[in-house]
C-alpha atoms as a PDB file:
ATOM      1  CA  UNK A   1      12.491 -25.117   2.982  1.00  0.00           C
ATOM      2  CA  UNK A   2      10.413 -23.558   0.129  1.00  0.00           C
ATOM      3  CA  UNK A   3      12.573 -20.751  -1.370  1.00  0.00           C
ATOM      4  CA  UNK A   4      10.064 -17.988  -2.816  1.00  0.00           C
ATOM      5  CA  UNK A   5      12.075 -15.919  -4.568  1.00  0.00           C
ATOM      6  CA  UNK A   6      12.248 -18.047  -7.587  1.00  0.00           C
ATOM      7  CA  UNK A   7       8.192 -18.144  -7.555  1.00  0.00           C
ATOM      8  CA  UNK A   8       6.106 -16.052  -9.231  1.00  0.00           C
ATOM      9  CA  UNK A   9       3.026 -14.999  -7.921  1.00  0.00           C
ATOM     10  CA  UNK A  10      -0.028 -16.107 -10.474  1.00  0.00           C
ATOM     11  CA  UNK A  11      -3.280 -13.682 -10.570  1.00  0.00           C
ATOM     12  CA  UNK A  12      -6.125 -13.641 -12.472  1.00  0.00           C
ATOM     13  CA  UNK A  13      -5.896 -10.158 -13.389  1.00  0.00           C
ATOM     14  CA  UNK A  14      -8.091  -7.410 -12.714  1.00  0.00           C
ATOM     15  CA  UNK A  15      -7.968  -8.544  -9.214  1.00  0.00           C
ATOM     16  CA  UNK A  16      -8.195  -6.399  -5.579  1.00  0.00           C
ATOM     17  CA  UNK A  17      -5.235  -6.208  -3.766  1.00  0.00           C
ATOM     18  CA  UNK A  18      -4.307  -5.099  -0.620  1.00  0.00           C
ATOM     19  CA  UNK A  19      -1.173  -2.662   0.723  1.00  0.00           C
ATOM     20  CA  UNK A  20      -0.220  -1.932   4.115  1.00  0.00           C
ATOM     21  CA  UNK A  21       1.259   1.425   4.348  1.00  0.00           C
ATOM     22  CA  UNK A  22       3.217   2.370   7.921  1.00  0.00           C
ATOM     23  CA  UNK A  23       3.237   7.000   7.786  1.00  0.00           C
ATOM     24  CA  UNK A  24       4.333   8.859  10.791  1.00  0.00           C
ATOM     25  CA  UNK A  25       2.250   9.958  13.165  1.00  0.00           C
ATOM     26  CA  UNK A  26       1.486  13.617  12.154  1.00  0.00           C
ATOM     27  CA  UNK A  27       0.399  12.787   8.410  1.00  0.00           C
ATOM     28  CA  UNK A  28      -2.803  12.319   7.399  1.00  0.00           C
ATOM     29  CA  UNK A  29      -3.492   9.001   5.218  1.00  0.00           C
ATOM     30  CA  UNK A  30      -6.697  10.263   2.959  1.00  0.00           C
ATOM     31  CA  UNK A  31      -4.616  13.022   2.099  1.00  0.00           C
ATOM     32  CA  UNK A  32      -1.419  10.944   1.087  1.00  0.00           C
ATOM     33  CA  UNK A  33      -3.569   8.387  -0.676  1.00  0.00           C
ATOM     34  CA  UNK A  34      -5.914  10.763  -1.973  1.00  0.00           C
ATOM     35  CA  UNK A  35      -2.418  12.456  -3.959  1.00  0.00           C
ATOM     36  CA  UNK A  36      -1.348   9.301  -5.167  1.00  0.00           C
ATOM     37  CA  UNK A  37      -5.000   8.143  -6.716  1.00  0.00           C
ATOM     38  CA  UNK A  38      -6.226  10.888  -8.064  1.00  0.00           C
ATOM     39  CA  UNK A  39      -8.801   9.453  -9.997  1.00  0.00           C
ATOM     40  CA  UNK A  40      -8.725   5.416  -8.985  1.00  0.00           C
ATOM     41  CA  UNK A  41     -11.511   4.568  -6.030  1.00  0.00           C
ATOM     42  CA  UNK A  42      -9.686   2.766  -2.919  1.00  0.00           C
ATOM     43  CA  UNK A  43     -10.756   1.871   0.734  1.00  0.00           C
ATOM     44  CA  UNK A  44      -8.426   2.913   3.225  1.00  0.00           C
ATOM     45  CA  UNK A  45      -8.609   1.300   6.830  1.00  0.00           C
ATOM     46  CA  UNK A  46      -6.632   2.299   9.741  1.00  0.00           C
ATOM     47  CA  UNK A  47      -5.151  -0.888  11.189  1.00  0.00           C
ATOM     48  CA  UNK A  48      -2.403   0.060  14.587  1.00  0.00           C
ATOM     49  CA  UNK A  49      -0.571   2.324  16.042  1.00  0.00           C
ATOM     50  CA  UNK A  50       2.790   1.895  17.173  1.00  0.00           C
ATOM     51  CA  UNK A  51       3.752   1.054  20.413  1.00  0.00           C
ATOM     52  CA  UNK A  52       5.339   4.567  21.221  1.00  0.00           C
ATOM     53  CA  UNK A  53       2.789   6.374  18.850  1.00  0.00           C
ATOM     54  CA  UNK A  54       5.239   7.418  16.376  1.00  0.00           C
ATOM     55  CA  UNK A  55       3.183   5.291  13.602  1.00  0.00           C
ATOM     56  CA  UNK A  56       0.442   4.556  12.298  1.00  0.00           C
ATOM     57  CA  UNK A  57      -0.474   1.583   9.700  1.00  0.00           C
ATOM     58  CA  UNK A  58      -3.030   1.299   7.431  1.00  0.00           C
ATOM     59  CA  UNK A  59      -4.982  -1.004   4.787  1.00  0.00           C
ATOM     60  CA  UNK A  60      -5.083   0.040   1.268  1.00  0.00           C
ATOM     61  CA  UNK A  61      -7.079  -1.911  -1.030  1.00  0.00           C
ATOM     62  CA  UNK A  62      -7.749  -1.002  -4.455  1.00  0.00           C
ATOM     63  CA  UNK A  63      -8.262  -3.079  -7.822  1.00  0.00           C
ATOM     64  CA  UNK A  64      -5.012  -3.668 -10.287  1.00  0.00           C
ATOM     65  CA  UNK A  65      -5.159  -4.084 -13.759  1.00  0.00           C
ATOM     66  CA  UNK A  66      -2.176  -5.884 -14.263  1.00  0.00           C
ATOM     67  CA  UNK A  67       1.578  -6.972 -12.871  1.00  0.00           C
ATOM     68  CA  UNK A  68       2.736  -3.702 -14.055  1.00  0.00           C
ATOM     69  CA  UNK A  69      -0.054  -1.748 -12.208  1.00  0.00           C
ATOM     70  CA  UNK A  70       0.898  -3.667  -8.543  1.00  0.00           C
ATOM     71  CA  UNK A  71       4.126  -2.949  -8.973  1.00  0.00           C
ATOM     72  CA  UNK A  72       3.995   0.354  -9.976  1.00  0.00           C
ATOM     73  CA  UNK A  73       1.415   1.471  -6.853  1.00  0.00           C
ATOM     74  CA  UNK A  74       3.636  -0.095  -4.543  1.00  0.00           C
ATOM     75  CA  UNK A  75       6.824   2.045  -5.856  1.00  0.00           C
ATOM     76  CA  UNK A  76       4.535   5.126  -5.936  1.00  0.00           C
ATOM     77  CA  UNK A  77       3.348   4.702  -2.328  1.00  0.00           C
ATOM     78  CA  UNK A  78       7.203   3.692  -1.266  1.00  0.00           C
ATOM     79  CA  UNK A  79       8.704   6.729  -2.820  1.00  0.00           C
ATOM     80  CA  UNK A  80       6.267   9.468  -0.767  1.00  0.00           C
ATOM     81  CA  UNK A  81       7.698  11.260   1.598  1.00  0.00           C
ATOM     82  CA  UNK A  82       5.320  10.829   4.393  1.00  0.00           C
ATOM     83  CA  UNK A  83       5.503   6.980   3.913  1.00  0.00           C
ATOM     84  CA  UNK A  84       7.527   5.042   6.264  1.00  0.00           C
ATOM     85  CA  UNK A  85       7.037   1.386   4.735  1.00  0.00           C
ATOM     86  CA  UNK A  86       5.145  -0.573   2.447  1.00  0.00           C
ATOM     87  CA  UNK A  87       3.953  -3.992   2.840  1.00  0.00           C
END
């Protein structure tokens, strides 16, 4: 078995990349994304719901600059409040 921790993921960077965000129900994606980017364009596309309705997932996509950008939109989107998970 391939063990991919020890790999690191090669880009050629600036590149689009895409997030899956999971919010409850009651929020309201463009305005959580729409917070977070301020001034970057994205496309946001709802994706499911979940089975009880208590979720709802999305696809972000938006281009990154660098390693350091990725990263650093993934821990903003992960630390709002209305944000269940990030993918």
């Amino acid at each position: 078995m391939i063990d991919l921790s020890k790999e690191k993921l090669q880009l050629d960077y600036p590149c689009s990349w895409k997030y899956k965000i999971v919010i409850h129900e009651k929020s309201n994606a463009n305005k959580i994304t729409e917070e977070i980017f301020i001034e970057r364009e994205f496309s946001l596309e709802k994706s499911k719901v979940s089975k009880k309705g208590k979720f709802k997932s999305y696809s972000l996509e938006l281009l990154v600059h660098n390693e350091d950008d990725r990263k650093e939109i993934y821990k903003m989107l992960g630390d709002h409040k209305d944000i269940k998970m990030v993918l």
